[in-house]
N, C-alpha and C. Protein backbone atom coordinates (compact mmCIF):
# COMPACT_ATOMS: atom_id res chain seq x y z
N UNK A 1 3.27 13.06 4.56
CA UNK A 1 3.57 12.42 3.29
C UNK A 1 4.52 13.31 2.51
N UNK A 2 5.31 12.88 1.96
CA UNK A 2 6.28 13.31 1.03
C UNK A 2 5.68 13.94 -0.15
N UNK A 3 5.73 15.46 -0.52
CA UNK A 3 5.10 16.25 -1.30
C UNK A 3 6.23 15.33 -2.85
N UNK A 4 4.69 15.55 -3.82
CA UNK A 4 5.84 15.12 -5.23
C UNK A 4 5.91 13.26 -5.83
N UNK A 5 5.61 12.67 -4.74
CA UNK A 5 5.32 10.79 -4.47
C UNK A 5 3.85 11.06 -4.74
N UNK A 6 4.35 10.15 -6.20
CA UNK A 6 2.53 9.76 -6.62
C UNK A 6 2.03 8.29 -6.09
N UNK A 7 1.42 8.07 -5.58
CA UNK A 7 0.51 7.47 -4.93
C UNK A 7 -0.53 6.54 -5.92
N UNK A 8 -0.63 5.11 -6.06
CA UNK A 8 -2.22 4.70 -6.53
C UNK A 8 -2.42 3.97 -5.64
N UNK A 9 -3.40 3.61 -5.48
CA UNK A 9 -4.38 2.80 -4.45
C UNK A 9 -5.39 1.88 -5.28
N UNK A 10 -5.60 0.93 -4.60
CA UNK A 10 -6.50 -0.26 -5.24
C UNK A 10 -6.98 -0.91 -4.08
N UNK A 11 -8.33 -1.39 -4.45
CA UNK A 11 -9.20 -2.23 -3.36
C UNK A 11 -10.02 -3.21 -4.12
N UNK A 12 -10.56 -3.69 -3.23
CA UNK A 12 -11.74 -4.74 -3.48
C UNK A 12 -12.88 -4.43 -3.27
N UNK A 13 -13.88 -4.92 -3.58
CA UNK A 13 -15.48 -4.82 -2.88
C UNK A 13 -15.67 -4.35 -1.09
N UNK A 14 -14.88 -5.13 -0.60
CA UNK A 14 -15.51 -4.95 0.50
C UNK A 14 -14.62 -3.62 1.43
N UNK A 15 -13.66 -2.89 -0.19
CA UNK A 15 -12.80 -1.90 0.94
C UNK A 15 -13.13 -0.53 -0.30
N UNK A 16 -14.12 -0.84 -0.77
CA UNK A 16 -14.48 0.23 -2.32
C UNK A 16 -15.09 1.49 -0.68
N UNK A 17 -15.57 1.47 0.34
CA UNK A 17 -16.29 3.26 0.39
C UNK A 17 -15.57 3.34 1.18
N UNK A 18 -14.15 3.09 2.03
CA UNK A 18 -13.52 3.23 2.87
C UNK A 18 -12.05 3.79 2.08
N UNK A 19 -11.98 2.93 0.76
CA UNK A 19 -10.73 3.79 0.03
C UNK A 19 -11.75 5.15 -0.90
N UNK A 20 -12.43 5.50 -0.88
CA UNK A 20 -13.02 6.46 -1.52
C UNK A 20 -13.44 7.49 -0.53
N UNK A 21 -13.29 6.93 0.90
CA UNK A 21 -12.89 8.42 1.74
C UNK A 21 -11.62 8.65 1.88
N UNK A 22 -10.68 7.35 2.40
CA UNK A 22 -9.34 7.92 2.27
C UNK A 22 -9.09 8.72 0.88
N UNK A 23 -8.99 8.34 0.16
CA UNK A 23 -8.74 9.15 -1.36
C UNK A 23 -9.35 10.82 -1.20
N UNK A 24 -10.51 10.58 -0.89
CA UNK A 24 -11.23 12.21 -0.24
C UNK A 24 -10.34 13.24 0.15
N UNK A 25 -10.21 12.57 1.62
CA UNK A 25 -9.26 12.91 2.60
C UNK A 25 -7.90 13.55 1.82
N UNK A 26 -7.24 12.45 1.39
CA UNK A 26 -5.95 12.80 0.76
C UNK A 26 -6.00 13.76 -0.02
N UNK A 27 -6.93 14.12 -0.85
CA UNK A 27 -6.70 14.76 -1.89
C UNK A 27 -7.29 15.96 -1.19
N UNK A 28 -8.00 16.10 -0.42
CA UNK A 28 -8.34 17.45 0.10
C UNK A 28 -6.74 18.06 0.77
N UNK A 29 -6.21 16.89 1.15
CA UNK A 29 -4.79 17.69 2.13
C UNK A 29 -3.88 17.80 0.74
N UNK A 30 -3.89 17.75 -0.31
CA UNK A 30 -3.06 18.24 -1.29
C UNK A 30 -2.29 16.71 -1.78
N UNK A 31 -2.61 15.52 -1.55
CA UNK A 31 -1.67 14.74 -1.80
C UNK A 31 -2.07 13.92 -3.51
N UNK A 32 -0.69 13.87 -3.93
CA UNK A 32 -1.32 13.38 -5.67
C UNK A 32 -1.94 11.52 -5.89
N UNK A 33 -2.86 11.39 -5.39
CA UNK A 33 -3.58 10.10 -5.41
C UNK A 33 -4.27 9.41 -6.46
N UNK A 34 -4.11 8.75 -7.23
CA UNK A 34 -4.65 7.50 -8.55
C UNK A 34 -5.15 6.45 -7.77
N UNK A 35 -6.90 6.87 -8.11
CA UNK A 35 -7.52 5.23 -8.48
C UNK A 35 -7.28 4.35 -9.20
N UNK A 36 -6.90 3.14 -9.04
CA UNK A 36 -6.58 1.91 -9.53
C UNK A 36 -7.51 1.87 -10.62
N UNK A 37 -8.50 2.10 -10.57
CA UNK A 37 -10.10 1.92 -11.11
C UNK A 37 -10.40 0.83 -11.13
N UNK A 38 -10.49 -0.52 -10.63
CA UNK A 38 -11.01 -2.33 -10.50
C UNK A 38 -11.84 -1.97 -9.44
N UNK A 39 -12.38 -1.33 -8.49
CA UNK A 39 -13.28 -1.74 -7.95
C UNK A 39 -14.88 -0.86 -7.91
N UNK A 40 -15.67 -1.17 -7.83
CA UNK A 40 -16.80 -0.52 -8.32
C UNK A 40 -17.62 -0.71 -7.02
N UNK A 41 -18.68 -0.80 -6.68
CA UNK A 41 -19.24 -1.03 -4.93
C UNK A 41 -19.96 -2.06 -5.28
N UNK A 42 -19.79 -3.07 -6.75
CA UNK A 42 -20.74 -4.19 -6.85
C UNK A 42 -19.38 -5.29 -7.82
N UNK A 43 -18.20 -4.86 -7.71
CA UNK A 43 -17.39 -5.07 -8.70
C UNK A 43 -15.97 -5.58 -8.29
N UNK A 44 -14.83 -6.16 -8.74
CA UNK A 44 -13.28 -5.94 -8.33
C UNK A 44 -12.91 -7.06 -7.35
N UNK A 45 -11.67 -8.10 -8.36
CA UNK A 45 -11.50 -8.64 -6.91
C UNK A 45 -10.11 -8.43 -6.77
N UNK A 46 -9.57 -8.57 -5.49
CA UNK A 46 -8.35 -8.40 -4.88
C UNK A 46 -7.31 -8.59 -5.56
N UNK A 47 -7.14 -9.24 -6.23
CA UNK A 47 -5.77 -9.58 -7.42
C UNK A 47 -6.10 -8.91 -8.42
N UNK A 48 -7.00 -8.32 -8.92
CA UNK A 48 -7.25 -7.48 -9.65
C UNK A 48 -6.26 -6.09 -9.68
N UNK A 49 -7.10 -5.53 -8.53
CA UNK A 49 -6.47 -4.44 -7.92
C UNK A 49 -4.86 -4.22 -7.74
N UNK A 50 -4.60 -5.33 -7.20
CA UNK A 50 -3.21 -5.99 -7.03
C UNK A 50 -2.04 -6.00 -8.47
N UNK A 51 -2.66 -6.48 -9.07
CA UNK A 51 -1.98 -6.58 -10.20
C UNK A 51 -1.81 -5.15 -11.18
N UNK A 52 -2.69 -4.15 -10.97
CA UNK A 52 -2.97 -2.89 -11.68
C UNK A 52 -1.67 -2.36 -11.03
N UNK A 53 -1.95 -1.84 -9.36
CA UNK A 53 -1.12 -0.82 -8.67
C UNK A 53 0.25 -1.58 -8.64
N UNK A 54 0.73 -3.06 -8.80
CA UNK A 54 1.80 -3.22 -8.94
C UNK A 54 2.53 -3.23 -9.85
N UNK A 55 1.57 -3.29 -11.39
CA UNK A 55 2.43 -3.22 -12.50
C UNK A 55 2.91 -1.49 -12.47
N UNK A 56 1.90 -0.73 -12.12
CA UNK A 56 2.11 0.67 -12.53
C UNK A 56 2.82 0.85 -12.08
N UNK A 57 3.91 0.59 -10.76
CA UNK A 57 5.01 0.93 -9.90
C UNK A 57 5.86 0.33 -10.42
N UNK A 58 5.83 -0.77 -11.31
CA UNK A 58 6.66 -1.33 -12.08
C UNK A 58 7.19 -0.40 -12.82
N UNK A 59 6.00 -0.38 -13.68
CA UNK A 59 6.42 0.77 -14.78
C UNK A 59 7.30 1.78 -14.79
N UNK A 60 7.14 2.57 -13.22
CA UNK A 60 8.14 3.90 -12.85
C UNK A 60 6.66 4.54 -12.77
N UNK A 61 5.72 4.52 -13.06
CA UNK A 61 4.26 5.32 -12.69
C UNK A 61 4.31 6.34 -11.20
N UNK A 62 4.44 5.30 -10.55
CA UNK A 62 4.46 5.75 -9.36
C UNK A 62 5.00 5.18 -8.70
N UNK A 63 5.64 5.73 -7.32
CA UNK A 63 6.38 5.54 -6.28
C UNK A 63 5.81 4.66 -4.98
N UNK A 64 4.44 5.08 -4.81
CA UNK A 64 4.06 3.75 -4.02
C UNK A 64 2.58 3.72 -4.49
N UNK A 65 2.69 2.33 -3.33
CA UNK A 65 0.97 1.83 -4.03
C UNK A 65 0.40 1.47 -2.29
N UNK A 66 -1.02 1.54 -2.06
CA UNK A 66 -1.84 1.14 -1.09
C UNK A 66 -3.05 0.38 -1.67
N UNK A 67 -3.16 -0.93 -1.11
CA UNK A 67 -4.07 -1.70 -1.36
C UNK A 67 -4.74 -1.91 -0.25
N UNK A 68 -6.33 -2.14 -0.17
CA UNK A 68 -7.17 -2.39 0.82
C UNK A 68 -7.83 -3.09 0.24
N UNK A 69 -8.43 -4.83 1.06
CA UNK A 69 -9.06 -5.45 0.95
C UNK A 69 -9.81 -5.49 2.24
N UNK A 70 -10.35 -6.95 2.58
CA UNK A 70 -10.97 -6.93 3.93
C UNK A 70 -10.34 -6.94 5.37
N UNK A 71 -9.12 -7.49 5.17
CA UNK A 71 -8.10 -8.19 6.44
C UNK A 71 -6.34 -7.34 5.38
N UNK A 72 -6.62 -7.10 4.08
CA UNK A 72 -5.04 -6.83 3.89
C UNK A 72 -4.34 -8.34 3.64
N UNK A 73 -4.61 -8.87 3.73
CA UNK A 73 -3.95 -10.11 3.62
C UNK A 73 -3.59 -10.81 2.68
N UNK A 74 -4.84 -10.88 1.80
CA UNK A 74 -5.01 -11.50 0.30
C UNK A 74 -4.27 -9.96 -0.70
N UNK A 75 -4.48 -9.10 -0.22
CA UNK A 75 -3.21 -7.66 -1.19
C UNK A 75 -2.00 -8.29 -0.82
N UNK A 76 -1.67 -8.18 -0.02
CA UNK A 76 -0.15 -8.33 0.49
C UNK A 76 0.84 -9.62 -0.06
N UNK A 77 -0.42 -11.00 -0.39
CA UNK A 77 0.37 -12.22 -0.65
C UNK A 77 0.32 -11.81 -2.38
N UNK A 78 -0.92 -11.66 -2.79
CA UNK A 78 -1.12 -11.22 -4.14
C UNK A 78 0.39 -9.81 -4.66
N UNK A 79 0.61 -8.76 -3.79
CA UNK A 79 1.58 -7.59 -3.91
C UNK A 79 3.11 -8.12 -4.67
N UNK A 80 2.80 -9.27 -2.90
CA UNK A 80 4.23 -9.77 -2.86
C UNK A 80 4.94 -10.50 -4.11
N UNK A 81 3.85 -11.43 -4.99
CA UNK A 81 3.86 -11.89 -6.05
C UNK A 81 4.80 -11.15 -7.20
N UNK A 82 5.11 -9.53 -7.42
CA UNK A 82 5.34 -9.13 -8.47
C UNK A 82 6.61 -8.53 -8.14
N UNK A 83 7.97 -8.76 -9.21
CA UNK A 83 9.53 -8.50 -8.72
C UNK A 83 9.25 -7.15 -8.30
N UNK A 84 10.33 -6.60 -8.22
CA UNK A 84 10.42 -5.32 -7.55
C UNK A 84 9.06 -4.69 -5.83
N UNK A 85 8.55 -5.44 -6.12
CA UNK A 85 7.19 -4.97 -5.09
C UNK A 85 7.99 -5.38 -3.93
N UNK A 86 7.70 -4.64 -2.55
CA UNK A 86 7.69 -5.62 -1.14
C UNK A 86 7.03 -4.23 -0.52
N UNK A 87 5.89 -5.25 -0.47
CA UNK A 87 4.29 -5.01 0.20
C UNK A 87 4.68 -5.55 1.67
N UNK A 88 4.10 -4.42 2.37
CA UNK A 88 3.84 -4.81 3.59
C UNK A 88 2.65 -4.49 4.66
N UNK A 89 2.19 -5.67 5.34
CA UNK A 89 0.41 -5.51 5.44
C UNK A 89 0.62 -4.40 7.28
N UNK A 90 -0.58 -3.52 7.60
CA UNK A 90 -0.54 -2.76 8.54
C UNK A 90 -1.58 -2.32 8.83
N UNK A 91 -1.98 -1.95 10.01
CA UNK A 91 -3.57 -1.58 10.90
C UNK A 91 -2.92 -0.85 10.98
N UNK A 92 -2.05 -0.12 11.75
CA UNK A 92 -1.99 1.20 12.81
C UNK A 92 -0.64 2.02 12.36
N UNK A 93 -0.15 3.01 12.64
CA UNK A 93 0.36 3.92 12.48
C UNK A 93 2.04 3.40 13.06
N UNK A 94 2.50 2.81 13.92
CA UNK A 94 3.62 2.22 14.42
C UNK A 94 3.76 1.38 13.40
N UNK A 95 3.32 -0.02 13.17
CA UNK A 95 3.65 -0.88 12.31
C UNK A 95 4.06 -0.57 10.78
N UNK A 96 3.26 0.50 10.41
CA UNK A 96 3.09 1.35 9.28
C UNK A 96 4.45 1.76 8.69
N UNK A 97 4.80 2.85 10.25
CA UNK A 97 5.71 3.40 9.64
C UNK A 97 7.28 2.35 9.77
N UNK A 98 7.06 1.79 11.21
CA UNK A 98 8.23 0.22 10.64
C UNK A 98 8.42 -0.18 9.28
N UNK A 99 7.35 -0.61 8.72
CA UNK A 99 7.19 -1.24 7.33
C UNK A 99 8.06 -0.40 6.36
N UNK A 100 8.24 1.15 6.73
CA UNK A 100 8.74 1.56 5.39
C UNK A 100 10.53 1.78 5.75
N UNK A 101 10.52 2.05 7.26
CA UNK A 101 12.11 2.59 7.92
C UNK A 101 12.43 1.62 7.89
N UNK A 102 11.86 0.16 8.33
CA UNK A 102 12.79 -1.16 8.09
C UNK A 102 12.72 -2.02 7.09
N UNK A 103 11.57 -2.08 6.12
CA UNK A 103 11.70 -3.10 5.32
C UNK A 103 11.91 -2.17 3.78
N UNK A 104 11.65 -1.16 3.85
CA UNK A 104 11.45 -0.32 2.52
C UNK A 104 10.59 -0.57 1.68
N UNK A 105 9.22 -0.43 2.32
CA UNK A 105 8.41 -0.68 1.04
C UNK A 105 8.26 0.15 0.42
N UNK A 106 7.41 -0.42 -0.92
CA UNK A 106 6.75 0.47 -1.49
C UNK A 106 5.53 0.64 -1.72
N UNK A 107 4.72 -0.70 -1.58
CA UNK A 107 3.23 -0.98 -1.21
C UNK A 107 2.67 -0.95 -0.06
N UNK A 108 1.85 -0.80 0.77
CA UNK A 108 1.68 -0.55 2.09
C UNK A 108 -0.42 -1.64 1.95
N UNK A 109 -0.37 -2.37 2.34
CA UNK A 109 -1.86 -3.06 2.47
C UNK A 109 -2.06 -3.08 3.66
N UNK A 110 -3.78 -3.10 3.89
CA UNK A 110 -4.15 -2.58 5.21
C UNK A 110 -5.49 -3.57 4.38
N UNK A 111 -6.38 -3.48 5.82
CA UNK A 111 -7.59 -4.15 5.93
C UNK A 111 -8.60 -2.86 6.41
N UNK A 112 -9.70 -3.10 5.37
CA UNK A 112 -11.24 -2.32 5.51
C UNK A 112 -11.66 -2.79 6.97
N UNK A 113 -11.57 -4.06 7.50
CA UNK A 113 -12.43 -4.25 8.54
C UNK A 113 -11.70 -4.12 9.79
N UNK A 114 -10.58 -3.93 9.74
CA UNK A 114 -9.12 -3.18 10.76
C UNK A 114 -9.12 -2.30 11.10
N UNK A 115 -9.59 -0.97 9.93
CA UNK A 115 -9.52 0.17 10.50
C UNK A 115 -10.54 1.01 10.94
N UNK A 116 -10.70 1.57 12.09
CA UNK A 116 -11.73 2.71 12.71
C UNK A 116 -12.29 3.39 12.09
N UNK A 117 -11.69 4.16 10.83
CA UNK A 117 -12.44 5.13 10.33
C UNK A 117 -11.61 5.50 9.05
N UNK A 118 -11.73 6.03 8.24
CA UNK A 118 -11.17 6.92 7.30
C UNK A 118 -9.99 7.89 7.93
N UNK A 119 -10.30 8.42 8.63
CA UNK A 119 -9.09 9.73 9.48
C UNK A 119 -8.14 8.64 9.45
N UNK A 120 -8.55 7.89 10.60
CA UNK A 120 -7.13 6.75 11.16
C UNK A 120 -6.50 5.82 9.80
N UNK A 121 -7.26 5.91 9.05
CA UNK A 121 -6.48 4.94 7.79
C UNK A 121 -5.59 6.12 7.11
N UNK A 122 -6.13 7.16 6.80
CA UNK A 122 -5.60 8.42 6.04
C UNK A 122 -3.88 8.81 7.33
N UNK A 123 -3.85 8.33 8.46
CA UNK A 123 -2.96 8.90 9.39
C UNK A 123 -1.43 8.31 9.21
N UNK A 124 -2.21 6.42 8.98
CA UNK A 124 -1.36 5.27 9.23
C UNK A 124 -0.57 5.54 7.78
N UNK A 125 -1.18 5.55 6.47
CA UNK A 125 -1.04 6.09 5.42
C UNK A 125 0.68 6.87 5.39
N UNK A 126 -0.05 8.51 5.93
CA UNK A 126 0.44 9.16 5.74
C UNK A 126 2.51 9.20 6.60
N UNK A 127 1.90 8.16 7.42
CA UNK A 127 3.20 8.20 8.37
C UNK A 127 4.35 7.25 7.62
N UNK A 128 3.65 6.21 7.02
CA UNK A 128 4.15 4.82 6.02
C UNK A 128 4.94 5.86 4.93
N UNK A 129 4.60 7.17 4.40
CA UNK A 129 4.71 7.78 3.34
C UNK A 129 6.16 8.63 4.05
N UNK A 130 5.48 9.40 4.93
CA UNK A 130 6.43 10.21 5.30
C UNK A 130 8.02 9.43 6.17
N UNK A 131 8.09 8.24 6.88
CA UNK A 131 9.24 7.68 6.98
C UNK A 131 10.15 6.89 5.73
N UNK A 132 11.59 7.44 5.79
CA UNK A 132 11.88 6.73 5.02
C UNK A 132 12.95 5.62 5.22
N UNK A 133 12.84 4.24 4.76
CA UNK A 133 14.18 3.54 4.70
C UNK A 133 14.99 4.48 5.24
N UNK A 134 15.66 3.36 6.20
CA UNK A 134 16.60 3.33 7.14
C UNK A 134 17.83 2.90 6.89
N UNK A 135 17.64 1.86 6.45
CA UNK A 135 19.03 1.01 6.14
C UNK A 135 19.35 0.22 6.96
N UNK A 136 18.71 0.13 8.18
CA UNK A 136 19.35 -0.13 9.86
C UNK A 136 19.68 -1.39 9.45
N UNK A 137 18.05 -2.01 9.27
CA UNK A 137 18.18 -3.76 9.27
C UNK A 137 18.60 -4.69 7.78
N UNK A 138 20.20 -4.09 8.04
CA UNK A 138 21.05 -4.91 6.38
C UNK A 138 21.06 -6.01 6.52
N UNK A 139 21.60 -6.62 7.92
CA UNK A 139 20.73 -8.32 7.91
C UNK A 139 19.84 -8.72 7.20
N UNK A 140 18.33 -8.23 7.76
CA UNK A 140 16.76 -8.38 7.13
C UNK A 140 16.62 -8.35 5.20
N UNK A 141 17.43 -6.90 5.31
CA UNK A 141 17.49 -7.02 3.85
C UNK A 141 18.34 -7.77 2.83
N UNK A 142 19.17 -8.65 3.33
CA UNK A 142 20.16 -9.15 2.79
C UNK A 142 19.16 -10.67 2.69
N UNK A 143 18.44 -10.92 3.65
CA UNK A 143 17.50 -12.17 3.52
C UNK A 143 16.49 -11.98 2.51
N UNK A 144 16.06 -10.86 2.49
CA UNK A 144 14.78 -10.18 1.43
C UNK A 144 15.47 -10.72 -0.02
N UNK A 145 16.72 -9.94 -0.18
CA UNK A 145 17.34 -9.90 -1.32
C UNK A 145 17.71 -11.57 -1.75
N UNK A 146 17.95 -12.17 -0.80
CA UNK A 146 18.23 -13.97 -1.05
C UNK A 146 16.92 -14.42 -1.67
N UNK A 147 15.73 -13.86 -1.05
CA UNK A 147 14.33 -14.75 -1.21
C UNK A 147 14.17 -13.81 -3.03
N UNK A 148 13.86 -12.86 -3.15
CA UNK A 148 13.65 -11.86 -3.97
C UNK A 148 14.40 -13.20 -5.44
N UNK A 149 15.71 -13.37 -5.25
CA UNK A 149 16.56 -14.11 -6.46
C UNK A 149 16.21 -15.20 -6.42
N UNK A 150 16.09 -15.75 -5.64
CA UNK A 150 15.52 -17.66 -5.61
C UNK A 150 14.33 -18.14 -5.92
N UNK A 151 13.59 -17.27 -5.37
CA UNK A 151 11.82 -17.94 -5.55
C UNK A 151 11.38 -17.21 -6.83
């Protein structure tokens, strides 16, 4: 991960003790991580969360955001919702880091019931963080940028 990139994270109910080890994790390896604060282990729903870590990246707060729900799915359509955001959903460490060298995100959503463990979410994470935009696919982004103005 890129030392200096502040980081918030947001979840739902059913991804509240799985982002509270990643967060562990992270912050034990030195990385600067913000709870969203919407989810509680009886509390928080997905657009909730969604709407916090995307305004704050709005803002200039921070540089990226990670959302975890159950599947990632309902973050990602909810992410996608807000200008400037392009959220992109990921299980594993390849797709991860695609998401950021080809599409440039800045949100990264993943699913609680996807991933193995805390380590492997903290890995996929960290690789999404540490690649950066590419530029390669100006095609791709030139379509992003069409949808981005129209809808």
């Amino acid at each position: 991960m890129r030392r200096g990139v502040k980081v918030i994270m947001g979840c739902d109910i059913t991804a509240h003790d799985l982002m509270r080890e990643v967060m562990e994790i992270m912050r034990k390896k030195g990385y600067d991580v913000t709870d969203a604060g919407t989810s509680g282990p009886d509390e928080g729903d997905f657009s909730d969360a969604a709407e916090i870590v995307c305004t704050r990246i709005q803002a200039g707060e921070f540089q990226r955001g990670v959302l975890i729900c159950g599947t990632g799915i309902g973050m990602c359509i909810a992410a996608n919702k807000f200008k400037g955001i392009r959220a992109g959903l990921a299980y594993d460490v390849f797709p991860a880091g695609l998401a950021s060298a080809d599409n440039g995100t800045n949100v990264l959503c993943t699913g609680a019931w996807m991933q193995e463990n805390a380590e492997h979410c903290v890995k996929m994470i960290e690789t999404w963080m540490l690649v950066q935009y590419t530029g390669r696919d100006t095609e791709g982004m030139e379509r992003t940028a069409v949808i981005e103005a129209e809808w």
